[in-house]
Each structure stands twice: as structure tokens, then as C-alpha cells.
Protein backbone atom coordinates (compact mmCIF):
# COMPACT_ATOMS: atom_id res chain seq x y z
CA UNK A 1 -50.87 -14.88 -52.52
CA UNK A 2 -54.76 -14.20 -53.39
CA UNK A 3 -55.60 -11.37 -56.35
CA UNK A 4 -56.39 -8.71 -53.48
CA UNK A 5 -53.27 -9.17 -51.28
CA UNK A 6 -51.19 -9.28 -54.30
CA UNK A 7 -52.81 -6.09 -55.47
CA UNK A 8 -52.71 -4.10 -52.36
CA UNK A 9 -48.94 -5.13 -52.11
CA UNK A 10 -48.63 -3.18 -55.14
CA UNK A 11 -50.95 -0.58 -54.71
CA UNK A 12 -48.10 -0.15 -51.02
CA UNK A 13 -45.29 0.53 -53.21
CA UNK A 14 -46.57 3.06 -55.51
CA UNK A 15 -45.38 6.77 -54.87
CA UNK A 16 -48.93 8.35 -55.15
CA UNK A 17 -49.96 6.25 -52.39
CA UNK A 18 -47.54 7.25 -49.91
CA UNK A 19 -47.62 10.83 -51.44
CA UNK A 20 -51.34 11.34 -50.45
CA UNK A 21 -50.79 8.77 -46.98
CA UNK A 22 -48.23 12.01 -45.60
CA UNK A 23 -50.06 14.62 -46.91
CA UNK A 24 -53.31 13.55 -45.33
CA UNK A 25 -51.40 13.59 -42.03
CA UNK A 26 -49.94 16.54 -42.42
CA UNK A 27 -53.31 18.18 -43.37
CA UNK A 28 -54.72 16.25 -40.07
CA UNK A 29 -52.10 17.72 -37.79
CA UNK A 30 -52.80 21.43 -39.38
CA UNK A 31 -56.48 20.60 -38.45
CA UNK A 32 -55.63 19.32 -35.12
CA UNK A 33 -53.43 22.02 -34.04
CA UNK A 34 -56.75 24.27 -33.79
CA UNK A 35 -58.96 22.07 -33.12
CA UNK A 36 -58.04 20.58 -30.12
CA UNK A 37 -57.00 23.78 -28.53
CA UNK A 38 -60.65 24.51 -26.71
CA UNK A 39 -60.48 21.32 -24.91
CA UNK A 40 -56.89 21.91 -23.61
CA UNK A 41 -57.71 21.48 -19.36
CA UNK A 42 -54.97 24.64 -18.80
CA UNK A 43 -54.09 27.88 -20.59
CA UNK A 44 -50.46 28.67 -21.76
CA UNK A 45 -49.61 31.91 -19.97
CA UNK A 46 -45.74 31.84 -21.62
CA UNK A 47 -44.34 33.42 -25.02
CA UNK A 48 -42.69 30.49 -26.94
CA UNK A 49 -42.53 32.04 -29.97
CA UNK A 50 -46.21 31.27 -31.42
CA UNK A 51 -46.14 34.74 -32.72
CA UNK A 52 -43.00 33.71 -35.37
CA UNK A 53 -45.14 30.24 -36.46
CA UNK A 54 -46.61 32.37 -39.41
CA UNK A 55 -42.83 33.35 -40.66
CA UNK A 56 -41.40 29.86 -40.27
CA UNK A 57 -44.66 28.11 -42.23
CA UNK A 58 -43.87 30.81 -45.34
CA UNK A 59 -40.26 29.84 -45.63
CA UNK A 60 -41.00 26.04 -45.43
CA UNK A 61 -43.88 26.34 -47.98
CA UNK A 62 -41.74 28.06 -50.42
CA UNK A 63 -38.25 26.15 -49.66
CA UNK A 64 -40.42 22.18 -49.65
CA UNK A 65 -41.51 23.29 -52.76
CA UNK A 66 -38.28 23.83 -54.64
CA UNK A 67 -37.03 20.43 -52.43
CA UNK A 68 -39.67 18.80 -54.09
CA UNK A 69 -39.09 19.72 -57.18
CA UNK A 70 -35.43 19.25 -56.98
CA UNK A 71 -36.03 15.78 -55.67
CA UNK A 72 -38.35 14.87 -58.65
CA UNK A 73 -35.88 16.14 -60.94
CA UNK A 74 -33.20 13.66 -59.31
CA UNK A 75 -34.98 10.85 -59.81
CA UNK A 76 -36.63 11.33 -63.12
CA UNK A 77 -32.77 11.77 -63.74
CA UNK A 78 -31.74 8.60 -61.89
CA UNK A 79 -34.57 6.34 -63.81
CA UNK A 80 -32.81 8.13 -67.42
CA UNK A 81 -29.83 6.69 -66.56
CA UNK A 82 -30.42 3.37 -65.40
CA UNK A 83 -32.48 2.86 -68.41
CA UNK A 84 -29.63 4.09 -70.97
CA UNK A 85 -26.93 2.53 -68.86
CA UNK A 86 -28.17 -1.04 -67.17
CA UNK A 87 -31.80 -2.04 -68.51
CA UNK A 88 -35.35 -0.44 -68.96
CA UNK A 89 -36.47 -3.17 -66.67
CA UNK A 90 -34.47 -1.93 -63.58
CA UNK A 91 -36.75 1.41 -63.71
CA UNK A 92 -40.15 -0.11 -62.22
CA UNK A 93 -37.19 -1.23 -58.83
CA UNK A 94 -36.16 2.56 -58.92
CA UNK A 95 -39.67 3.98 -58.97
CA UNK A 96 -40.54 1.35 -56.24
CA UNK A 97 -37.66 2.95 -54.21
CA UNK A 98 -38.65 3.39 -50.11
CA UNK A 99 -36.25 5.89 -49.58
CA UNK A 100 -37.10 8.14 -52.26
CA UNK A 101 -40.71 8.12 -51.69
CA UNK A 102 -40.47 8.16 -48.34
CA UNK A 103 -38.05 11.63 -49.27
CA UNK A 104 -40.62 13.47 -51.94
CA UNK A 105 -43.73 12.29 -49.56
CA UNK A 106 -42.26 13.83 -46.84
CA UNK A 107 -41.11 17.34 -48.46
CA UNK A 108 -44.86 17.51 -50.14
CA UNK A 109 -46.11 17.01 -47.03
CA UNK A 110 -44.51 19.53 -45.06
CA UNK A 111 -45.15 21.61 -48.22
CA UNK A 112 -49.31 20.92 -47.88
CA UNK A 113 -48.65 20.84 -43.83
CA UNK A 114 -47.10 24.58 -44.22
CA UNK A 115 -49.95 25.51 -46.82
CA UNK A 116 -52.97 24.77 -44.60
CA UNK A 117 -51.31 26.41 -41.55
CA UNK A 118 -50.94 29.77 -43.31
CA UNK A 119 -54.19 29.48 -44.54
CA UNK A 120 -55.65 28.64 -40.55
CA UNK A 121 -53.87 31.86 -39.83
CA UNK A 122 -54.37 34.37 -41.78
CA UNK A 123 -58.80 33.30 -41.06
CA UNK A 124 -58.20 33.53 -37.49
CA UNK A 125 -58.90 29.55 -37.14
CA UNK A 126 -56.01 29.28 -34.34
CA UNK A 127 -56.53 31.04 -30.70
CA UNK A 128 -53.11 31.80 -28.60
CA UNK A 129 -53.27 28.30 -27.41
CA UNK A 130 -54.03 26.71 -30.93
CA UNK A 131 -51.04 29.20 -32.87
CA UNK A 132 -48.52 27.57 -29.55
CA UNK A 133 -49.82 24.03 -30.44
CA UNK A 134 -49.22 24.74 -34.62
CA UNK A 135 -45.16 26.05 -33.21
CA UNK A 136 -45.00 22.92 -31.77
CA UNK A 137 -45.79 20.84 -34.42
CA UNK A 138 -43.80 23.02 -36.78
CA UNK A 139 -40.94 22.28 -34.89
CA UNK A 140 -41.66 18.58 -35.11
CA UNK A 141 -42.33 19.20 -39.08
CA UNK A 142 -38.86 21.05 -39.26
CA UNK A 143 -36.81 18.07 -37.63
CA UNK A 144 -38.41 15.55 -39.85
CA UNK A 145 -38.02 17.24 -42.56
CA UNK A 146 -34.08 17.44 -41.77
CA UNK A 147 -33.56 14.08 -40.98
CA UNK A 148 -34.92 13.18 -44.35
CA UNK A 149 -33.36 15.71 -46.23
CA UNK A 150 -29.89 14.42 -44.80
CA UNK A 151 -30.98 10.66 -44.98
CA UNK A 152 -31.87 11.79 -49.02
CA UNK A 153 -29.08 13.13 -49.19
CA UNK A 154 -26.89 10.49 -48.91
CA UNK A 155 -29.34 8.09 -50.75
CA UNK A 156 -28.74 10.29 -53.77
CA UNK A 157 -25.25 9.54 -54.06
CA UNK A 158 -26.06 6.56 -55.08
CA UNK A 159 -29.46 5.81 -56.71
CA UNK A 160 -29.91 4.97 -60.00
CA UNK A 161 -25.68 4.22 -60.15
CA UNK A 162 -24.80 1.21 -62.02
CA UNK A 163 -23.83 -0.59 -58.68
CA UNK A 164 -27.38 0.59 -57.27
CA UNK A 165 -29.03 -0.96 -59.92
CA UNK A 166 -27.58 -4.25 -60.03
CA UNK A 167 -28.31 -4.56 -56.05
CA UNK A 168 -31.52 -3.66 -56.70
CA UNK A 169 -32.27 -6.05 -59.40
CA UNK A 170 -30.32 -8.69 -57.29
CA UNK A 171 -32.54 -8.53 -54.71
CA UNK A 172 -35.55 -8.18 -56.66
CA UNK A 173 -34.71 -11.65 -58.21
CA UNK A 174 -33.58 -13.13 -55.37
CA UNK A 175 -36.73 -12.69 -53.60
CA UNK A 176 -38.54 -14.35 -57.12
CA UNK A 177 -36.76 -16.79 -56.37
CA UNK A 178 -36.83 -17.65 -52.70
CA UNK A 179 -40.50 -17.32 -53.36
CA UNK A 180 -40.29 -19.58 -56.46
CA UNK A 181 -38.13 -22.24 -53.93
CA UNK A 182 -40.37 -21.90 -51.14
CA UNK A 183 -43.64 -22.71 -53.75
CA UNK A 184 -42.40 -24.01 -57.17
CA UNK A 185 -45.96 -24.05 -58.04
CA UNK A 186 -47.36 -21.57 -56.59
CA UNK A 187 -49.07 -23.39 -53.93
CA UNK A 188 -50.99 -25.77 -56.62
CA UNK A 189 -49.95 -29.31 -58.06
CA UNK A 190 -47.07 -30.13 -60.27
CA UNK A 191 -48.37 -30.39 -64.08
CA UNK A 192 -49.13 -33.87 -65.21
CA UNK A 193 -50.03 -34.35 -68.71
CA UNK A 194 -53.30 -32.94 -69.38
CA UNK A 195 -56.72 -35.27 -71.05
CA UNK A 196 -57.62 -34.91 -74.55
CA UNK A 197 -61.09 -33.91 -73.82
CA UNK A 198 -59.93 -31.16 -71.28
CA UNK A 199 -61.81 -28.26 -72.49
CA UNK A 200 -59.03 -24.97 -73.62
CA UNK A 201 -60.02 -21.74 -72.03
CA UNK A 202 -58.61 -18.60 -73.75
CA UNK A 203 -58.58 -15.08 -72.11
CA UNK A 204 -59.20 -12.18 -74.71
CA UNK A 205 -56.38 -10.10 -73.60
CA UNK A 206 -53.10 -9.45 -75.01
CA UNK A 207 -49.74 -9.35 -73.05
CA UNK A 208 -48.01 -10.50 -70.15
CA UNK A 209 -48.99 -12.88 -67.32
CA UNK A 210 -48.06 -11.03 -64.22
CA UNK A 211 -50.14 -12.91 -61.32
CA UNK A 212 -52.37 -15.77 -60.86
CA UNK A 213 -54.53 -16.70 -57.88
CA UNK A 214 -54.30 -19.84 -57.62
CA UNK A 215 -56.81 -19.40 -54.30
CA UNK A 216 -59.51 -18.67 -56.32
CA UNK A 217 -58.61 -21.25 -59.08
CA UNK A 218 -58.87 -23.81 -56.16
CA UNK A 219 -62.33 -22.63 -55.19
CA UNK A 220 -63.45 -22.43 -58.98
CA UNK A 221 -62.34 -26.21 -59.04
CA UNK A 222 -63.83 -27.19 -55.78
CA UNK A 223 -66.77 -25.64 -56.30
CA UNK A 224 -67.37 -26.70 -60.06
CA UNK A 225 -65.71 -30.23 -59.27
CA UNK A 226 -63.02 -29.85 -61.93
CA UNK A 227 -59.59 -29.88 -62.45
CA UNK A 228 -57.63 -26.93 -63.41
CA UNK A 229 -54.33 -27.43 -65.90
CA UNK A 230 -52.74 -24.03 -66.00
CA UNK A 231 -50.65 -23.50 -69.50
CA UNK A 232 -49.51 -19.92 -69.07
CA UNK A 233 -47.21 -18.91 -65.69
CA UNK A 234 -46.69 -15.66 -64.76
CA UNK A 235 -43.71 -13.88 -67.78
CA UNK A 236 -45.47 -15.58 -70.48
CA UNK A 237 -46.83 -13.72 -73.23
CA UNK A 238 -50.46 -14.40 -74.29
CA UNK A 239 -52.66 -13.72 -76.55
CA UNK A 240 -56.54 -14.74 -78.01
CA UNK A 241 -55.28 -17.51 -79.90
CA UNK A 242 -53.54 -19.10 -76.49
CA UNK A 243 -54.63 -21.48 -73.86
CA UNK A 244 -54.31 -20.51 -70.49
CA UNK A 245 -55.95 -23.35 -68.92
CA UNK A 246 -57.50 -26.60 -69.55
CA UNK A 247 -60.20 -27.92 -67.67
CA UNK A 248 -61.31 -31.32 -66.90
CA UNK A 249 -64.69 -31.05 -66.50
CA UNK A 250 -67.67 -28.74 -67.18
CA UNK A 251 -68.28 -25.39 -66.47
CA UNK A 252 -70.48 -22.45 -66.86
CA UNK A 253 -69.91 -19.16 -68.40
CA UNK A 254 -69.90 -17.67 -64.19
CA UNK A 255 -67.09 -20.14 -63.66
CA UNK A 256 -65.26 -19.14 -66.66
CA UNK A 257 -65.30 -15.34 -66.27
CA UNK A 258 -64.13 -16.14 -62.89
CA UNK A 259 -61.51 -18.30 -63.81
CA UNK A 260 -60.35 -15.72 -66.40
CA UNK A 261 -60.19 -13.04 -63.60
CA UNK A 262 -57.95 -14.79 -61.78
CA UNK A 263 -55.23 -14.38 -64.38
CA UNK A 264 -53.98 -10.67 -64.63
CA UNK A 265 -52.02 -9.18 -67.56
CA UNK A 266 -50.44 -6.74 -68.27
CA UNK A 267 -48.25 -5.10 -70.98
CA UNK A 268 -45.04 -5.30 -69.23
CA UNK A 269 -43.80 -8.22 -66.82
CA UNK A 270 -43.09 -7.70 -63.35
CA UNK A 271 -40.60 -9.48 -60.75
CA UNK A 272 -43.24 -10.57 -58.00
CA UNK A 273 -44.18 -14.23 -59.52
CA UNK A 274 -41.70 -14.28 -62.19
CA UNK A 275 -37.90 -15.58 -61.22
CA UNK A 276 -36.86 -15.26 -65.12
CA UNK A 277 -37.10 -11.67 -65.11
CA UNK A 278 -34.42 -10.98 -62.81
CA UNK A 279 -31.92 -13.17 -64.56
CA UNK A 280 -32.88 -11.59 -67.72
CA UNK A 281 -32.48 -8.46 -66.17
CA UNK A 282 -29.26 -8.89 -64.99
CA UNK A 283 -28.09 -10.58 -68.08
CA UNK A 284 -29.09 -7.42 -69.88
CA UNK A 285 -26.37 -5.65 -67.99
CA UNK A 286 -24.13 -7.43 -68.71
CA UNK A 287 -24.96 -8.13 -72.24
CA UNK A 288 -24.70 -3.74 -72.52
CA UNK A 289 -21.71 -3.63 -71.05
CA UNK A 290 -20.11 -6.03 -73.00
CA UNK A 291 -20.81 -3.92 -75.70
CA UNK A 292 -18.03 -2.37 -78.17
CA UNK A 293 -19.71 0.66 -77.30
CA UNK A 294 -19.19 0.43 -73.49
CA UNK A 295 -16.73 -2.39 -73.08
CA UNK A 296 -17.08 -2.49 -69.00
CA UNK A 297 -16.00 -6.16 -68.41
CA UNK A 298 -16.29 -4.94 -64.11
CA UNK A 299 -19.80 -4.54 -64.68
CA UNK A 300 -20.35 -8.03 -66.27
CA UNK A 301 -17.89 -9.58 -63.44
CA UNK A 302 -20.15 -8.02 -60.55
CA UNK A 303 -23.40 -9.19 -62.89
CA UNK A 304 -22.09 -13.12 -63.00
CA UNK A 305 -21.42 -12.62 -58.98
CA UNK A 306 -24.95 -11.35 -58.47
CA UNK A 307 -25.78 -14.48 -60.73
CA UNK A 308 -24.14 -16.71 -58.57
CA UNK A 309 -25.95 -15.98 -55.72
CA UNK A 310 -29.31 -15.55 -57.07
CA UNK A 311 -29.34 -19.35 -58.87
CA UNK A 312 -27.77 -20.81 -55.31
CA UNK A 313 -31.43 -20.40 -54.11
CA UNK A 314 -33.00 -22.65 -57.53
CA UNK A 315 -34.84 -25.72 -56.28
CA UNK A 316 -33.77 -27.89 -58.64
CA UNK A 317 -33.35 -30.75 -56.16
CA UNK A 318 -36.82 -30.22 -54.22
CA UNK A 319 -39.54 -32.49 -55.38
CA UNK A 320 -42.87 -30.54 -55.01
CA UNK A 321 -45.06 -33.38 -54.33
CA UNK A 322 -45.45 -33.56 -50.75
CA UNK A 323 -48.83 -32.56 -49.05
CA UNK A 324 -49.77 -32.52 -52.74
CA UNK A 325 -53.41 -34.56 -52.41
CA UNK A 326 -53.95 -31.26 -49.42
CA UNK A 327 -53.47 -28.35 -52.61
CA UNK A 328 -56.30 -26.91 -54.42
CA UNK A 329 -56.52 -28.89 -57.59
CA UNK A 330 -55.16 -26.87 -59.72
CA UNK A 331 -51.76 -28.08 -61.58
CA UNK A 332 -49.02 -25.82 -62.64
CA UNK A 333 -45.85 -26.63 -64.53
CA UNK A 334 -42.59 -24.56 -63.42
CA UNK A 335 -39.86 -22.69 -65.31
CA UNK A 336 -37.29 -25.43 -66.30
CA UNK A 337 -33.38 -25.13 -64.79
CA UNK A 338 -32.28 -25.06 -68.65
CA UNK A 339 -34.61 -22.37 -69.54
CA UNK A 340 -33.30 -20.21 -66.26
CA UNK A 341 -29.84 -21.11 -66.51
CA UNK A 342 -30.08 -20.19 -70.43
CA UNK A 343 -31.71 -16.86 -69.45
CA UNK A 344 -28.70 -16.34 -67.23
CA UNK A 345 -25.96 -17.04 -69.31
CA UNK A 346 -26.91 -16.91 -72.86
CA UNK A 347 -26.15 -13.21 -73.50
CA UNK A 348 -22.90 -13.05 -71.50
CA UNK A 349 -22.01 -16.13 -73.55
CA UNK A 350 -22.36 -14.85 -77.10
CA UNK A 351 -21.39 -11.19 -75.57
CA UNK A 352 -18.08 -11.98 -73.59
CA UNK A 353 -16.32 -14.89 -75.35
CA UNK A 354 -13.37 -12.20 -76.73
CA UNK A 355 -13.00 -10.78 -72.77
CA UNK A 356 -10.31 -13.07 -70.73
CA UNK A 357 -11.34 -11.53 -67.36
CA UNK A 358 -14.99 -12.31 -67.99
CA UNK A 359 -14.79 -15.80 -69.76
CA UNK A 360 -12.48 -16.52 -66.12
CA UNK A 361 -15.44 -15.56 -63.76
CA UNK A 362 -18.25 -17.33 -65.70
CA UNK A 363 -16.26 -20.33 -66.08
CA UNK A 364 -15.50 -20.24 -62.41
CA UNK A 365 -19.36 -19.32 -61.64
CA UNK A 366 -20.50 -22.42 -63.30
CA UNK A 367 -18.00 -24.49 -61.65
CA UNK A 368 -19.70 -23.11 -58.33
CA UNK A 369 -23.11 -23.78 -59.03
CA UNK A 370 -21.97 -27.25 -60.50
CA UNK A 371 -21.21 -28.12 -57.02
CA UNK A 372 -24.09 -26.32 -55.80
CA UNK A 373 -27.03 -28.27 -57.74
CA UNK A 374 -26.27 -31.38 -58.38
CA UNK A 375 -29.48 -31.69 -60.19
CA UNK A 376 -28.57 -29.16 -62.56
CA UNK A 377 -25.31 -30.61 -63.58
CA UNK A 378 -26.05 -31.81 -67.31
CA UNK A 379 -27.19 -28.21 -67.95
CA UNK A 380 -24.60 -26.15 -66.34
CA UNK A 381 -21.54 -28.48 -67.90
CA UNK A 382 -23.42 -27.74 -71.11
CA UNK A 383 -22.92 -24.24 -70.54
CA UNK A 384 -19.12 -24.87 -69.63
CA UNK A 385 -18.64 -26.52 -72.83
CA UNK A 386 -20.48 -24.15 -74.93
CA UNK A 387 -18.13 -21.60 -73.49
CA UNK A 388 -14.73 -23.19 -74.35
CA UNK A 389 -15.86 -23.59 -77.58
CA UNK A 390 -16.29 -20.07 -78.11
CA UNK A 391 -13.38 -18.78 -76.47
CA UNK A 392 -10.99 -21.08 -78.77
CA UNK A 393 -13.46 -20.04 -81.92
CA UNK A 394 -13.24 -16.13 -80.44
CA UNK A 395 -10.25 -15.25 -78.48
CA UNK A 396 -7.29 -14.61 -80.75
CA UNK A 397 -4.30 -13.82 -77.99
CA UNK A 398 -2.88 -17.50 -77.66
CA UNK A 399 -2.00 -15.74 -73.75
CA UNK A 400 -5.77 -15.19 -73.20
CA UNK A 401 -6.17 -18.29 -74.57
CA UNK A 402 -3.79 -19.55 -72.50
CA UNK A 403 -4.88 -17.96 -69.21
CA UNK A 404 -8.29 -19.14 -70.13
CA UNK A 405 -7.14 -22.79 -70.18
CA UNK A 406 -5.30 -22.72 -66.93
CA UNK A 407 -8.95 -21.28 -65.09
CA UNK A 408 -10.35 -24.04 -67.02
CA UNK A 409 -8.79 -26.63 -65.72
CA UNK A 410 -8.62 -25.23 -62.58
CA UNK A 411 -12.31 -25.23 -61.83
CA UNK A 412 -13.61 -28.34 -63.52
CA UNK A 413 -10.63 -30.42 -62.92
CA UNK A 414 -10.11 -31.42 -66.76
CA UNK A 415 -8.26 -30.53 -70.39
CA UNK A 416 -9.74 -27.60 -72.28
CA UNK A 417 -9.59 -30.32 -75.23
CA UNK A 418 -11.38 -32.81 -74.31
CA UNK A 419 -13.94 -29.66 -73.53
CA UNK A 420 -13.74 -29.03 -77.42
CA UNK A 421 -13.83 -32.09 -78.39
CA UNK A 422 -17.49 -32.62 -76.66
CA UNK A 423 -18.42 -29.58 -77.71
């Protein structure tokens, strides 16, 4: 995805965007209402209650107003509480939330919609045919504005709920990582191991990598006949004093800046090009609820589910070299299956050894993704091992020991011993 696309995907989701989108309509429609009236090809001779338009616009300017407000309130509320309750990096998936936009654009729009009707009014701007056309659309306003409401409604039940949150970050990371499948990557060469006289390029900005264009690196390396080593992907933290490319090859200070703009950062990572930050996300979760503080075991049980089918979708058995010589040449290295499987599971690990029910479902979630990537298999029985270690070392009940040993054996076919004994 090039720098533009990627940015105007972003600029989509944002609230103000859609805010201003319906409340440019609605301003339009006020507008239209009166000014479309002298071209009408036939008078309307009937009452249909144009002389009551005035009354209705009052009451929905002052009642979308206090829905609006209401409406922010609930989901400043909701973004609170999935901040103290899940993780702070769940908030940026509320705020991105369709149906809540779609909710407060529509109530400030019928809000600005009701506004510049009373105002056309009250200076004469509507004739009898223009003040029948603005009932009309009022009506039309009304029964949007209802549908919504109940459609919000509903919604509101369950945003920012701890079940809402882990769906949302679920999907947010399973579409990382679909998209991380589909283009390990991201559309450029696999990483080979880069010349000593490549020449390190450093940006001069300090945080995270959130996109890169690898389009426009492939034209800067076309055009300048070079080739383009990429050392920072999209989650890693940079900074002055670190590479994010190497080049093979010379360029000129034009090329550089325009290499360097194709590399965005920002202080706080994002989900788009990043598959680790939805299994650290997630892992957070469950890492909270684990907590002494909380102690919610259900909520780490539905977290290792979501985990489970997230990491179904990791390409560890794809080999990203066909149609390579046809890529831009630009090479990229990709997040290892340790490093992703250790963001994953590292925190429920050292957070859930001392919880039966929870040391039974990760044990059993390995064991399905053990079968499931058979390329990852050295990694994930690591993990298995690592955690019947710690639930001998932790647990202290020799019947959630015991219990523990049976789903053991059960899902990797062998004595919890021999497990310690590798360990």
C-alpha cells in the first residue's frame, strides 16, 4: 500500500472526517430545500404541514444537541474503561469505531441540518414550496435520526465491554496478519545479508515505525540503480543513532530525503503493518487479568482462544521467494515465529502458571497450533515445556497439579516428566 493510500485509509477512519462529511450534507440539503424550489415545473396547492417545519427543526436542534453530547460522554466513558480494564492500546480500535461515528456524525448533523433551517426561516429564504420541500426532508432527517439512535442504542450495550474489546483487537490483528500472510514482506524481497560497503541511512526522528512504502522505495532504487536493505519494519522503535536502511550504491541528498519520507513515525504504533501489536495487545489482557488484583482467569481463557485463531493465519510455512526477481528491489526481513509466538505467550506464561483452568487452555492451544504449523514446531514445544516447568515450580495443589498432568498428556501425547526433564 503506497504512503497516500495508506494515509487516506486513515484519514477514512477518523471521527472528524465523517463528522464534517454529514454535516456538509446536511448543510447541502438545508440549502437545497430553498434553492431548488423556483425551478419546481408545478406548484403545491395542498397543506402538509409546512407551516409546523419551524416547530419540529427547534425541538431537533435542541434534543441532537443533548444526544450528542450524551453520546460523546458514552464513549469518552467506554475508551476510560477499556484502557483501565483491557489495554491502552485497544483505545485507537474504539475511537476507530463505525458505528459510533457513524451515531455522533449523524446526531451533529441533524443538529447543524436543524440549525441552518431555522436560520432559512426566520430570513424568509424558503417560499411555500421551498418550507413543503424543508418538511419533507425533515421527515427524512427525523427517520434517520431514529434508526440510528435505536441502532446506537444497542451498540452501547456493548462497546468498550471487556468482550468488545477483545473482538475488536482480534480482528484488528487478524487482519495484520492476513495482510502479513498474504505479503510477508511487504511486497519487496526477503532480506539477504547486506555488503559491507552498503552505505547506513539514518532518519532524524524519534519513535515508532508505523508504515513504509515500499512503492516508492522501489522507484528510489530503480531510478538511482541501487539496492535498498530495509533494517527497521513497521513496530520498531528508532531513533538518530539507528539504521533504517542500507544502500548498495550511491545516492544523492534528493534520493535520500525521499527515501527517508517513505518511512513514517510516529510516537505510538499502530495495527495496519504491524502483526506484533495485536498479540501484544491481547497478551496484555490477559497478563491484567491475571492479576492478584483482578484474578479473571475467563478473560485470559477467551484471550488464548482469540490467540489461537489469530496465529492459525502465521505463514510460517510460505516461502516468499516466488516472482521475487519481478519485486522492486528493495529487501525486507520479517518478524520471526519465535519473536510472535513469544509476544503471544510470554506474559500469560509468567502471569498464569498458579491458575489450573488457564495453564489447561494454553497447554491445549499450543498443542493446536503444533499441529497447525508444522514449521513452527521447535518453538511452540519450547513454549510447552517452558510451561510445565512452571506449573510444577508454581502450582502448589498436588490436584491442580494433577489435573494439569492429565491435560498434558492428553494434548501432546507424552509424560509431564520427561517435559521437566527437557526443560
Amino acid at each position: 500500500m503506497s504512503k497516500w493510500s495508506w494515509i487516506l485509509r486513515r484519514v477514512v477512519r477518523k471521527i472528524w472526517f465523517r463528522a464534517a462529511l454529514i454535516s456538509l450534507l446536511s448543510v447541502g440539503l438545508a440549502i437545497l430545500s430553498g434553492a431548488i424550489s423556483p425551478y419546481l415545473p408545478y406548484a403545491f396547492g395542498a397543506d402538509l404541514g409546512q407551516d409546523a417545519v419551524g416547530t419540529i427543526l427547534q425541538i431537533m436542534a435542541s434534543s441532537m444537541l443533548a444526544v450528542t453530547t450524551f453520546s460523546l460522554t458514552a464513549m469518552v466513558s467506554a475508551y476510560s474503561s477499556a484502557t483501565q480494564l483491557a489495554t491502552p492500546r485497544a483505545t485507537q480500535l474504539l475511537i476507530n469505531d463505525p458505528t459510533s461515528q457513524n451515531a455522533l456524525s449523524t446526531f451533529l448533523g441533524a443538529f447543524v441540518f436543524s440549525i441552518v433551517g431555522i436560520i432559512g426561516l426566520q430570513t424568509h429564504a424558503y417560499g411555500s414550496d421551498g418550507r413543503i420541500i424543508l418538511f419533507g426532508a425533515t421527515v427524512l432527517i427525523v427517520i434517520w435520526v431514529v434508526v440510528t439512535l435505536l441502532r446506537w442504542i444497542a451498540h452501547i450495550t456493548a462497546f468498550g465491554r471487556m468482550s468488545d474489546v477483545i473482538d475488536r483487537v482480534e480482528n484488528a490483528a487478524a487482519e495484520a496478519m492476513a495482510g502479513f500472510a498474504k505479503a510477508p514482506h511487504l511486497g519487496g524481497r526477503p532480506a539477504i545479508a547486506v555488503p559491507a560497503d552498503a552505505v547506513a541511512i539514518r532518519g532524524k526522528t524519534t519513535g515508532y515505525v508505523t508504515h513504509i512504502d515500499v512503492t516508492a522505495l522501489g522507484a528510489i532504487a530503480a531510478r538511482c540503480d541501487v539496492v535498498i536493505h530495509v533494517a527497521a519494519l513497521p513496530g520498531s522503535m528508532v531513533h538518530p543513532h539507528r539504521d533504517l536502511v542500507h544502500v548498495e550504491g550511491q545516492i544523492d541528498d534528493t534520493a535520500r530525503d525521499a527515501l527517508l519520507r517513505a518511512f513514517t513515525i510516529e510516537r505510538h504504533r499502530t495495527f495496519d503493518q504491524d502483526p506484533r501489536l495485536g498479540l501484544i495487545a491481547l497478551s496484555e489482557i490477559a497478563s491484567r487479568a491475571l492479576a492478584p488484583a483482578t484474578n479473571d482467569p475467563g478473560t485470559a481463557i477467551e484471550v488464548l482462544n482469540a490467540l489461537l485463531r489469530v496465529l492459525l493465519n502465521l505463514p510460517v510455512d510460505r516461502i516468499d521467494a516466488d516472482g521475487a526477481s519481478s519485486r522492486p528491489r528493495v529487501h525486507l526481513p520479517r518478524p520471526t515465529t519465535a519473536d510472535m509466538l513469544t509476544d503471544a505467550f510470554r506474559p500469560i506464561l509468567r502471569e498464569g502458571s498458579e491458575e489450573t483452568e488457564v495453564t489447561i487452555r494454553l497447554i491445549a492451544t499450543l498443542a493446536a497450533l503444533h499441529h497447525a504449523l508444522p514449521g513452527a514446531r521447535d518453538e511452540i514445544q519450547s513454549l510447552a515445556t517452558r510451561s510445565m516447568a512452571r506449573a510444577k515450580a508454581k502450582m502448589e495443589d498436588p490436584d491442580a497439579l494433577a489435573a494439569f498432568a492429565q491435560a498434558y498428556r492428553q494434548a501432546w501425547g507424552e509424560r509431564p516428566d520427561r517435559a521437566r526433564d527437557d526443560a
